[in-house]
Structure formats: C-alpha cells, structure tokens
PDB file of N, CA and C in Angstrom:
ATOM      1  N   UNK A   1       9.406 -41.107  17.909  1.00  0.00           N
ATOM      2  CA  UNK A   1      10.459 -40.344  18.518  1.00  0.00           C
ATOM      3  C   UNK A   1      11.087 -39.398  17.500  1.00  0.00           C
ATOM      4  N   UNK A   2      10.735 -39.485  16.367  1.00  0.00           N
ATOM      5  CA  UNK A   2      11.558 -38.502  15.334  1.00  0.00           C
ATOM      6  C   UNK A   2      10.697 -37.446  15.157  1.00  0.00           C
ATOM      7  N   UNK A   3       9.608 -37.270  15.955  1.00  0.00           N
ATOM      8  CA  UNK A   3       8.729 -36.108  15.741  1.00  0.00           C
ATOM      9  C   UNK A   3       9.204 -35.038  17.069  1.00  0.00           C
ATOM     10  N   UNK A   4       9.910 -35.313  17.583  1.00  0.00           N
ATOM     11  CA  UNK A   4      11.005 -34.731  18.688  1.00  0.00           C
ATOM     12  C   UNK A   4      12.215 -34.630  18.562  1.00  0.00           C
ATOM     13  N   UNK A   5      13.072 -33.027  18.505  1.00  0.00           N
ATOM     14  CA  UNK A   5      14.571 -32.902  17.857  1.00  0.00           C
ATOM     15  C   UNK A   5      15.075 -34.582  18.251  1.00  0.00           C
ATOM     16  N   UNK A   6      15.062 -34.225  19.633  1.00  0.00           N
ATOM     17  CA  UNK A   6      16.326 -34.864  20.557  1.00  0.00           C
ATOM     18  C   UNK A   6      15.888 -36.107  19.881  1.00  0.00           C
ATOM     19  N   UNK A   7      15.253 -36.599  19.732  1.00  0.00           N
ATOM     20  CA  UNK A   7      14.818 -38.042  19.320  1.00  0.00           C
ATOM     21  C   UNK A   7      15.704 -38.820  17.698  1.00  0.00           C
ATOM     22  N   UNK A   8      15.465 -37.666  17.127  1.00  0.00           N
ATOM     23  CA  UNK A   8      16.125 -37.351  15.755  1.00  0.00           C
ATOM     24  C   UNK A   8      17.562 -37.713  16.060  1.00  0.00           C
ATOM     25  N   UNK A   9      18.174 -37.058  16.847  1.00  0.00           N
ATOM     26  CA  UNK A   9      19.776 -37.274  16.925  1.00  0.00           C
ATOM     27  C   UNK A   9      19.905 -38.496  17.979  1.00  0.00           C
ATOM     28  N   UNK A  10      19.002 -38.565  19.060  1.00  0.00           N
ATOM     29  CA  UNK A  10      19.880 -39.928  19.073  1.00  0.00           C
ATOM     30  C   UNK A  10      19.580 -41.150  18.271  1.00  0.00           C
ATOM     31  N   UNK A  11      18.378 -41.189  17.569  1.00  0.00           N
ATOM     32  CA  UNK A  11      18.620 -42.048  16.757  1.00  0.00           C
ATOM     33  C   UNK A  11      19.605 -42.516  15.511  1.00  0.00           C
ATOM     34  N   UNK A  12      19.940 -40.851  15.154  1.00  0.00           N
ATOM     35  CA  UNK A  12      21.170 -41.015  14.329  1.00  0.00           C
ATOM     36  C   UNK A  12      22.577 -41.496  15.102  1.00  0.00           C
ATOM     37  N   UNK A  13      22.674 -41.655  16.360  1.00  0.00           N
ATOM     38  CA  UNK A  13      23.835 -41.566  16.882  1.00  0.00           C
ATOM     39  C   UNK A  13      23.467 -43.219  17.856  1.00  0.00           C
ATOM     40  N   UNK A  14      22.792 -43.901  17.354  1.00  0.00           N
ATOM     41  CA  UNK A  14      23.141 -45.238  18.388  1.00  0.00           C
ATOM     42  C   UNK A  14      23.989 -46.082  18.073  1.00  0.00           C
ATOM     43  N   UNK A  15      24.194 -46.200  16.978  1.00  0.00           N
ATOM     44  CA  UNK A  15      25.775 -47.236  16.630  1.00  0.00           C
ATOM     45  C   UNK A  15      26.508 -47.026  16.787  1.00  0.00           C
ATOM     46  N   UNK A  16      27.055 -45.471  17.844  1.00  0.00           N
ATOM     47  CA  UNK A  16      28.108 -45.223  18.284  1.00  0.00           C
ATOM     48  C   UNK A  16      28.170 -44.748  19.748  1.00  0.00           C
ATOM     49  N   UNK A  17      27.164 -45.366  20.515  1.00  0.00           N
ATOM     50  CA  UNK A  17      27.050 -45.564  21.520  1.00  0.00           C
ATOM     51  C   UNK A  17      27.584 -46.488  22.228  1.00  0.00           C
ATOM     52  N   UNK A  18      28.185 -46.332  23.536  1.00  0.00           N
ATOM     53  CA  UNK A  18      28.661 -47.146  24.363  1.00  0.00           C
ATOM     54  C   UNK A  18      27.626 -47.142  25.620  1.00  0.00           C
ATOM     55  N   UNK A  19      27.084 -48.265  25.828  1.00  0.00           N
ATOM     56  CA  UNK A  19      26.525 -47.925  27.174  1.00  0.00           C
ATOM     57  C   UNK A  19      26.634 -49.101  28.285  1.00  0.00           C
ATOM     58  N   UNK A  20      26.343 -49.251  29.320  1.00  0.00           N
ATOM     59  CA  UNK A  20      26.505 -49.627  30.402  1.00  0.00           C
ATOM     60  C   UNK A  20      25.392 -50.274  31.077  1.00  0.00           C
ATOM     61  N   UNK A  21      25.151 -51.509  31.742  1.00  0.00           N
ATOM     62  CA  UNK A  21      23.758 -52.203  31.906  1.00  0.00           C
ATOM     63  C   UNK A  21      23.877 -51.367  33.567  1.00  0.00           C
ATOM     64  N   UNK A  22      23.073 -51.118  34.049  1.00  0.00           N
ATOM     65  CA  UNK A  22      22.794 -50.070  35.493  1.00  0.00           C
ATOM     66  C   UNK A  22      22.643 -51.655  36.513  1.00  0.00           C
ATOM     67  N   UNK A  23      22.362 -50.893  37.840  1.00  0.00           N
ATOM     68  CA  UNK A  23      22.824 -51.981  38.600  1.00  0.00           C
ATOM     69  C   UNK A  23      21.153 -51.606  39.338  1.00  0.00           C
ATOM     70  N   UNK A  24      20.355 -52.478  38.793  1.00  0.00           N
ATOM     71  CA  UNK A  24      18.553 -51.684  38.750  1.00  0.00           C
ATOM     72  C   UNK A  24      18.256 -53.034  39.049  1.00  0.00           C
ATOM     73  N   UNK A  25      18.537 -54.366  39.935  1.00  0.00           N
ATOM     74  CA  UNK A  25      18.013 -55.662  40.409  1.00  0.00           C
ATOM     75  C   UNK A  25      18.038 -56.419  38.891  1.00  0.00           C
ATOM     76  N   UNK A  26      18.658 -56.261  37.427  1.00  0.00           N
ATOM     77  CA  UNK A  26      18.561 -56.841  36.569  1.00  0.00           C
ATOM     78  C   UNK A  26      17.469 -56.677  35.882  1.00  0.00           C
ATOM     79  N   UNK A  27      16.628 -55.232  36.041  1.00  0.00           N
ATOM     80  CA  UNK A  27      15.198 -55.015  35.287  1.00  0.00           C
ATOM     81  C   UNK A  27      15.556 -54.310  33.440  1.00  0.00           C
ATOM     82  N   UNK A  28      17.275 -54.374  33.137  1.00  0.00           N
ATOM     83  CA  UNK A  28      17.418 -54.347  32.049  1.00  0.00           C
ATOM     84  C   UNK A  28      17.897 -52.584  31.445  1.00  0.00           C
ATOM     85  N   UNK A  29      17.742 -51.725  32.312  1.00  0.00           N
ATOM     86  CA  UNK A  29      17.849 -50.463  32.403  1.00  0.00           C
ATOM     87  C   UNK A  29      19.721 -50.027  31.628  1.00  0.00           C
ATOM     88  N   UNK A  30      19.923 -49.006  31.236  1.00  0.00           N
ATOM     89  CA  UNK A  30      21.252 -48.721  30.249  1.00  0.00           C
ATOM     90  C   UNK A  30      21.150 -47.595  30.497  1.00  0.00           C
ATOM     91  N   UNK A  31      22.560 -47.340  30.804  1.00  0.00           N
ATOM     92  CA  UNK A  31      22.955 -45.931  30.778  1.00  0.00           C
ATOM     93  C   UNK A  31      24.185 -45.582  29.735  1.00  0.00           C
ATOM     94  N   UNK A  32      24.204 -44.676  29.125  1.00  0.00           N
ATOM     95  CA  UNK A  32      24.377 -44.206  28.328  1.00  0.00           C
ATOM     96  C   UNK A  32      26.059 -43.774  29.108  1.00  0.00           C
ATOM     97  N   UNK A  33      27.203 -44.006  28.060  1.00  0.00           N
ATOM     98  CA  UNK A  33      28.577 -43.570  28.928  1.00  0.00           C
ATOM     99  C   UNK A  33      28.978 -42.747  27.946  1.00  0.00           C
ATOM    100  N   UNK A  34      29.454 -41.774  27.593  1.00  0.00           N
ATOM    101  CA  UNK A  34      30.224 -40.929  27.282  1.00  0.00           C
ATOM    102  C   UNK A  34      31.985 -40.354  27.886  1.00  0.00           C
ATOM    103  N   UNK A  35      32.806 -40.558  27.054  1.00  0.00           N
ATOM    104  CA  UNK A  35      34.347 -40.477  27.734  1.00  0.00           C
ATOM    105  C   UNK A  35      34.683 -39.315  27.956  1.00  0.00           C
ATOM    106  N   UNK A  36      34.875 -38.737  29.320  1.00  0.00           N
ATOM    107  CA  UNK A  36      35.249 -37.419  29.495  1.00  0.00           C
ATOM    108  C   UNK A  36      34.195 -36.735  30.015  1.00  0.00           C
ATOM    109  N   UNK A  37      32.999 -37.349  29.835  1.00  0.00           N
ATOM    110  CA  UNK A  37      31.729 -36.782  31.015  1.00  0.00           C
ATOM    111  C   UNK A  37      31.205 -37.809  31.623  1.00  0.00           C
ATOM    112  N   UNK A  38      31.856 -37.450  33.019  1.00  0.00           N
ATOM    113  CA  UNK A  38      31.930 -38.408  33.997  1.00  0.00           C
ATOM    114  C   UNK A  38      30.728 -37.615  34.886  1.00  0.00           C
ATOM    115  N   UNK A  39      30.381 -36.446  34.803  1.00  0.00           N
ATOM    116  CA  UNK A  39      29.100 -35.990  35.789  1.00  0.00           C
ATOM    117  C   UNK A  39      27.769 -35.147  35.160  1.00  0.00           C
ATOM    118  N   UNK A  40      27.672 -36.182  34.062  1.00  0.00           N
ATOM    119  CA  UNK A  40      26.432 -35.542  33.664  1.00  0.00           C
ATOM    120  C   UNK A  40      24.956 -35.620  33.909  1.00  0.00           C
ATOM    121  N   UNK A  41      23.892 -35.020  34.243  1.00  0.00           N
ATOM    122  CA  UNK A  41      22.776 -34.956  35.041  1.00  0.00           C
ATOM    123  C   UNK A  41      21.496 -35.078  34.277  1.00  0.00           C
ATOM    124  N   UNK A  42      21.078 -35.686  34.898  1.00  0.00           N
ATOM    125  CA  UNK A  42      19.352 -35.810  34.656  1.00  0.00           C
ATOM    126  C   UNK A  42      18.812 -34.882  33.979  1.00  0.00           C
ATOM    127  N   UNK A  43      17.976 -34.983  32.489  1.00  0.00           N
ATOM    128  CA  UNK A  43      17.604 -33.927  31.888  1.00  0.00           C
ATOM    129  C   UNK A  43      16.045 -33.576  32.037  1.00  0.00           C
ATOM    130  N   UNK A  44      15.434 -35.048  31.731  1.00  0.00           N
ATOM    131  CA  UNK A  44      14.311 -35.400  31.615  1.00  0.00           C
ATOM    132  C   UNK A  44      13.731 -36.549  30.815  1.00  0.00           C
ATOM    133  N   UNK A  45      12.704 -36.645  31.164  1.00  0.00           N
ATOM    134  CA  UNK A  45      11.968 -38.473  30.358  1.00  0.00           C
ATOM    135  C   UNK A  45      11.754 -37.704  28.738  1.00  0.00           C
ATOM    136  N   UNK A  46      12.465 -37.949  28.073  1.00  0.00           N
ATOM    137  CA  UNK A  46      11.922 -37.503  26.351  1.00  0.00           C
ATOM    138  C   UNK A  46      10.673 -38.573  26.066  1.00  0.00           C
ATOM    139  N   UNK A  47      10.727 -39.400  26.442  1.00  0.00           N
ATOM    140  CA  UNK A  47       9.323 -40.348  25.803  1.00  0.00           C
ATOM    141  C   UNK A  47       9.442 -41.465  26.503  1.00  0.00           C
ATOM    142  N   UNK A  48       8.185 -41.670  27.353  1.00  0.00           N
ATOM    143  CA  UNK A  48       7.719 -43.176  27.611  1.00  0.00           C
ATOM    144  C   UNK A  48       6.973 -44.294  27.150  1.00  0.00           C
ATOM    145  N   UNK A  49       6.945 -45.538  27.064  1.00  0.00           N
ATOM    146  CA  UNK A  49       5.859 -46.536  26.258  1.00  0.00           C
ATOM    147  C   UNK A  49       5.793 -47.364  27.363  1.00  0.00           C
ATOM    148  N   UNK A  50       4.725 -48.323  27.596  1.00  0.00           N
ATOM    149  CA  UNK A  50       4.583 -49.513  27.958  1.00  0.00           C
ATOM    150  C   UNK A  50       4.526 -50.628  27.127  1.00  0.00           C
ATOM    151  N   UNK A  51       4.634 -52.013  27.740  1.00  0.00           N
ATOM    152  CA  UNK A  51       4.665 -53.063  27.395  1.00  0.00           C
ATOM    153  C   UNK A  51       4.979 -54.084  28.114  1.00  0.00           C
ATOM    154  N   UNK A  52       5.153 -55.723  27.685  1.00  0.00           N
ATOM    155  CA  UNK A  52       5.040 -56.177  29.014  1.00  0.00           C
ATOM    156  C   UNK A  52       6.548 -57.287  28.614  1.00  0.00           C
ATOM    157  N   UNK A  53       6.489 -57.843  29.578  1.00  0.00           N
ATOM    158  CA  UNK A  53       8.017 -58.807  29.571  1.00  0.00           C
ATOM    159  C   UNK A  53       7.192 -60.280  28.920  1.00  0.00           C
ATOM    160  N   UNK A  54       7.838 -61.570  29.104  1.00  0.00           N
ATOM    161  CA  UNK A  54       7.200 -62.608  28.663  1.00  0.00           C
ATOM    162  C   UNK A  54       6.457 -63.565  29.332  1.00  0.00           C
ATOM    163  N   UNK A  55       6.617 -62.729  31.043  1.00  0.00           N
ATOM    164  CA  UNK A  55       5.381 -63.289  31.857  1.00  0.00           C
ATOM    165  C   UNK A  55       4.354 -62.702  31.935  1.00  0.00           C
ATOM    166  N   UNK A  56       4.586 -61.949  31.256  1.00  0.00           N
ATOM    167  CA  UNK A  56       2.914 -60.903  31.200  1.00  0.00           C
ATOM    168  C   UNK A  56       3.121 -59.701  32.100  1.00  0.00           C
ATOM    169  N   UNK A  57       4.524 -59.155  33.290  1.00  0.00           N
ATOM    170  CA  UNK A  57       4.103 -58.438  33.958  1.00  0.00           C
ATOM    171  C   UNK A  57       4.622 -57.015  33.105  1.00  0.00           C
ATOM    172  N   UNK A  58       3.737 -56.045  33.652  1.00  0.00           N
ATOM    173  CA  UNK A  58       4.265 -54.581  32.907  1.00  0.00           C
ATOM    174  C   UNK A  58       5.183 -53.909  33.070  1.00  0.00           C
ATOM    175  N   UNK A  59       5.895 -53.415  31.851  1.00  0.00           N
ATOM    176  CA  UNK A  59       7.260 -52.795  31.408  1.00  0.00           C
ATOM    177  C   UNK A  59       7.240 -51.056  31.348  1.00  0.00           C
ATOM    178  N   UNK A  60       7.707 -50.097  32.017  1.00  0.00           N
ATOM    179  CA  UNK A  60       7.526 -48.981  31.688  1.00  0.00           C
ATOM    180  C   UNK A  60       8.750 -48.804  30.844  1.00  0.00           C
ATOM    181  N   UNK A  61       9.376 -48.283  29.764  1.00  0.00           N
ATOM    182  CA  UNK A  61      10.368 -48.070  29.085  1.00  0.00           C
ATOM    183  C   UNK A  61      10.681 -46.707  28.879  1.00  0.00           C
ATOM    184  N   UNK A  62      11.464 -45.834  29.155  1.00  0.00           N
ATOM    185  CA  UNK A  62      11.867 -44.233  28.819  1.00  0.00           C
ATOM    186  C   UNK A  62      12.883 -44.002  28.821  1.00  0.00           C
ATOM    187  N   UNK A  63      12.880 -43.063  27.842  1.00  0.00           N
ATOM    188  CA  UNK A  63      14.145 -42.764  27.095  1.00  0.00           C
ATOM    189  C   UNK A  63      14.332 -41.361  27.712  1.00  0.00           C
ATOM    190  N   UNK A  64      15.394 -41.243  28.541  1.00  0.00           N
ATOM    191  CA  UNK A  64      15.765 -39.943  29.269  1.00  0.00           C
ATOM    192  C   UNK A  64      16.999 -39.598  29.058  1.00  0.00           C
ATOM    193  N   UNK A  65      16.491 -37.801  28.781  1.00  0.00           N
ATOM    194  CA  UNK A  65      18.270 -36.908  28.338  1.00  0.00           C
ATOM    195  C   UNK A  65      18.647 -36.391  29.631  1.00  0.00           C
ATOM    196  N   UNK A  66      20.118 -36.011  29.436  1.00  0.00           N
ATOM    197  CA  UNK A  66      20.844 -35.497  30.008  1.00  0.00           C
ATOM    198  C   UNK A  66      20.255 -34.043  30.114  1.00  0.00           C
ATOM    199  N   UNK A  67      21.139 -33.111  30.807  1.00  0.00           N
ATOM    200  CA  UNK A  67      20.289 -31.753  30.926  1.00  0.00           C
ATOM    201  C   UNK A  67      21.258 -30.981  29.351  1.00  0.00           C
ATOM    202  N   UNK A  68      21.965 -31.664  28.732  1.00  0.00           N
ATOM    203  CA  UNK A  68      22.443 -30.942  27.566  1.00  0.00           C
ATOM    204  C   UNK A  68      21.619 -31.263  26.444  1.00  0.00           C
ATOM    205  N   UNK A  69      20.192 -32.304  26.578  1.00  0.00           N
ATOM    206  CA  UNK A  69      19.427 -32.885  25.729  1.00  0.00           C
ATOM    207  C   UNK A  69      20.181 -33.662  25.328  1.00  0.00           C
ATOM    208  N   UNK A  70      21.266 -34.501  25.545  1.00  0.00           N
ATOM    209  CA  UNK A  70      21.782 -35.963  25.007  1.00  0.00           C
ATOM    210  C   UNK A  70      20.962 -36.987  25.616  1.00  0.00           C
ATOM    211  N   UNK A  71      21.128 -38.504  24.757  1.00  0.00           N
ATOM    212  CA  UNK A  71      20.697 -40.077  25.567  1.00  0.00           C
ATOM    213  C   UNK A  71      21.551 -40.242  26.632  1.00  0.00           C
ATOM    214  N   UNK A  72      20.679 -40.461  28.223  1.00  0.00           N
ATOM    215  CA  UNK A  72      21.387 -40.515  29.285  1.00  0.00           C
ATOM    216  C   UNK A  72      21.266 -41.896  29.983  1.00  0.00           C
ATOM    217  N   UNK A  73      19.825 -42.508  29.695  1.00  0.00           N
ATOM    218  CA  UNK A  73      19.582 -43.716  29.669  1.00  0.00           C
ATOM    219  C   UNK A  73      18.787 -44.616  29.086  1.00  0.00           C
ATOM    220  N   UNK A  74      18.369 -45.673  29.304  1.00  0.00           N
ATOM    221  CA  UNK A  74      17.874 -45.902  28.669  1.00  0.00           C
ATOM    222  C   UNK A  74      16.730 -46.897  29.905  1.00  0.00           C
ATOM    223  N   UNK A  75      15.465 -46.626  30.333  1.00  0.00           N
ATOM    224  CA  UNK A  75      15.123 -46.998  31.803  1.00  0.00           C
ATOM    225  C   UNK A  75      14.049 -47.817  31.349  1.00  0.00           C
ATOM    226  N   UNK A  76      14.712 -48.878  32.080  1.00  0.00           N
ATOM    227  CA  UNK A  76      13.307 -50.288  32.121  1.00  0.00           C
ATOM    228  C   UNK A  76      12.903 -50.967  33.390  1.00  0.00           C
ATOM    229  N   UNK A  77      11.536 -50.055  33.947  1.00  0.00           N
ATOM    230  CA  UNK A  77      10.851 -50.137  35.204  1.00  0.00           C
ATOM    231  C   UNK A  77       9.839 -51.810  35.166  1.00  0.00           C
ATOM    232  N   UNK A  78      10.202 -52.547  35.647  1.00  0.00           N
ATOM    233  CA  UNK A  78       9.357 -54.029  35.870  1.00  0.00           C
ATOM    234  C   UNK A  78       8.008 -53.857  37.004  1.00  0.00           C
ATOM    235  N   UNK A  79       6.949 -54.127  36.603  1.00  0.00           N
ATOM    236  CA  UNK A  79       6.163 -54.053  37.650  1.00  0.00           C
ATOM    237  C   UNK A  79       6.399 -54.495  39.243  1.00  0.00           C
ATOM    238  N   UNK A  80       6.934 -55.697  38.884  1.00  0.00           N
ATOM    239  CA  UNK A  80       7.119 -56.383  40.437  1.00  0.00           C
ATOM    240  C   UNK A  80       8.490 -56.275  40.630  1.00  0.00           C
ATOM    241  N   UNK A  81       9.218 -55.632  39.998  1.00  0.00           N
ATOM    242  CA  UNK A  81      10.944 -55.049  40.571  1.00  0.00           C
ATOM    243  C   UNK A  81      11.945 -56.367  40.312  1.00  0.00           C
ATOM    244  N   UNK A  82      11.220 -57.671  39.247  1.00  0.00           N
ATOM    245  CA  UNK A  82      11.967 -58.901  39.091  1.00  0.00           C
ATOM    246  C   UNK A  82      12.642 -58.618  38.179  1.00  0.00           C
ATOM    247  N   UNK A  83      13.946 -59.695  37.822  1.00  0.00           N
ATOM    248  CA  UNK A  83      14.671 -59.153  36.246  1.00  0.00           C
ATOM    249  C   UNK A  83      14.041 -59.350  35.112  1.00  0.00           C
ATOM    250  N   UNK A  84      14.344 -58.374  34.203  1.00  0.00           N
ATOM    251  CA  UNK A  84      13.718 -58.661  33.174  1.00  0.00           C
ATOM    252  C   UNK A  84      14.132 -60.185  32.557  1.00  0.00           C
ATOM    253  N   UNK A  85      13.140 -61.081  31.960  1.00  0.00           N
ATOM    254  CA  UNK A  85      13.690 -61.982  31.161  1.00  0.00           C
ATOM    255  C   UNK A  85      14.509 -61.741  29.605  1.00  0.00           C
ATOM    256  N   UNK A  86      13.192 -61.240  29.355  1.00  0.00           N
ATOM    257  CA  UNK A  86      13.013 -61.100  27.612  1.00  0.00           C
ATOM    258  C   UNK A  86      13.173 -59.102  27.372  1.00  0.00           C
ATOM    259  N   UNK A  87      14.215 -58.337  26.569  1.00  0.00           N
ATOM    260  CA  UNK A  87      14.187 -57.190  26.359  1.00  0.00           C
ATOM    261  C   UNK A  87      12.667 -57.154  25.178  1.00  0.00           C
ATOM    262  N   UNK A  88      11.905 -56.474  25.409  1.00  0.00           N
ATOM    263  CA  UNK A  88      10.540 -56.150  24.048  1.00  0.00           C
ATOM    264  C   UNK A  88      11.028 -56.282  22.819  1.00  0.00           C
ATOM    265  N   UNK A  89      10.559 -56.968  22.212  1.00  0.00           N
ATOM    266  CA  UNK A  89      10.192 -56.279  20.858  1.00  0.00           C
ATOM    267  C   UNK A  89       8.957 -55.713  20.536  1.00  0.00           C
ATOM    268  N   UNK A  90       9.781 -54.507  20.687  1.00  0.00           N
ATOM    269  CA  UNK A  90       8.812 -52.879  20.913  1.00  0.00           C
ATOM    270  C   UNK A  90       8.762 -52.824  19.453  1.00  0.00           C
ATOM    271  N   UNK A  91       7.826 -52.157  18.459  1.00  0.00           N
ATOM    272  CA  UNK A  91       7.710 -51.631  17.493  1.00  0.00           C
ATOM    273  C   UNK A  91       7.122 -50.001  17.178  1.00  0.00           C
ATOM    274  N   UNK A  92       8.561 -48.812  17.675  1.00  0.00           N
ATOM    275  CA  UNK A  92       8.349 -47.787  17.535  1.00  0.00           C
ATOM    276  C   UNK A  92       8.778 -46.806  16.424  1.00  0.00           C
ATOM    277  N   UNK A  93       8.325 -45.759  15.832  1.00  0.00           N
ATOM    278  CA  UNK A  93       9.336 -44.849  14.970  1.00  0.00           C
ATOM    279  C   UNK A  93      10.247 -44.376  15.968  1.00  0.00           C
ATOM    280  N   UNK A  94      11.835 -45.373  15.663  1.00  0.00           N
ATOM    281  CA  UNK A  94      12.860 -44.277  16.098  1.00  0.00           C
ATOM    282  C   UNK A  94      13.256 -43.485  14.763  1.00  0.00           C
TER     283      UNK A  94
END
C-alpha cells in the first residue's frame, strides 16, 4: 500500500484514527469517523486482498477512500455473510 500516495498517508495517520465497527451482520467491517464530516462519500476501493477467517471461509478485505482520497473504511466481505470470528493476521506493506 505505500506504493500508492493515498496509502502512504493513511498509514501515517492510523493512530489517530477514530473509527466505528459498521452494522454489516458482524462481518468486522470499520468505518472511518472524522468530527465535522458528517457526509462524506464513497471514493473508491484503493486496494483489495483476500484471505480467510478461522473456519476456512473467504475474506475479501478493502481499503476504501472517501472522494477527497481520505480512509473511509475499512470493508470485510465474509463469504457466507456469517460474523467474522477471528480479524486476519494479514501480512501486508502498509
């Protein structure tokens, strides 16, 4: 992800993130809150990975900006739409 601006800054900027668990059936998904932007919009998927949870079923994971290129969420798609158990331990360059 650091071979992409946007990737670069939010990685510099996650310890000062506040975010919010989404209301996604418990598949683990975060949205990103910012104070004072209360209507900010869909930018696009900056980067997706797979992987799987600890029953084996598959994890889509993407990291999507806002349309100002900020972290807007943080999206964790479950194959069969169950809650996630276990969050990955993913091993990526942020």
């Amino acid at each position: 992800m650091q071979d992409i601006p946007e990737g670069s800054h939010i990685t510099a900027s996650l310890e000062d993130l506040f975010v919010e668990e989404m209301d996604d059936g418990g598949m683990g998904s975060l949205q990103v809150m910012i104070e004072g932007e209360n209507y900010r919009r869909f930018g696009g998927v900056l980067v997706d990975m797979g992987s799987h949870d600890v029953d084996g079923m598959y994890l889509l994971i993407s990291v999507i900006v806002d349309s100002d290129d900020n972290f807007y969420e943080l999206d964790i798609f479950k194959g069969d739409f169950s809650p996630l158990i276990k969050i990955p331990d993913v091993s990526i360059n942020l």
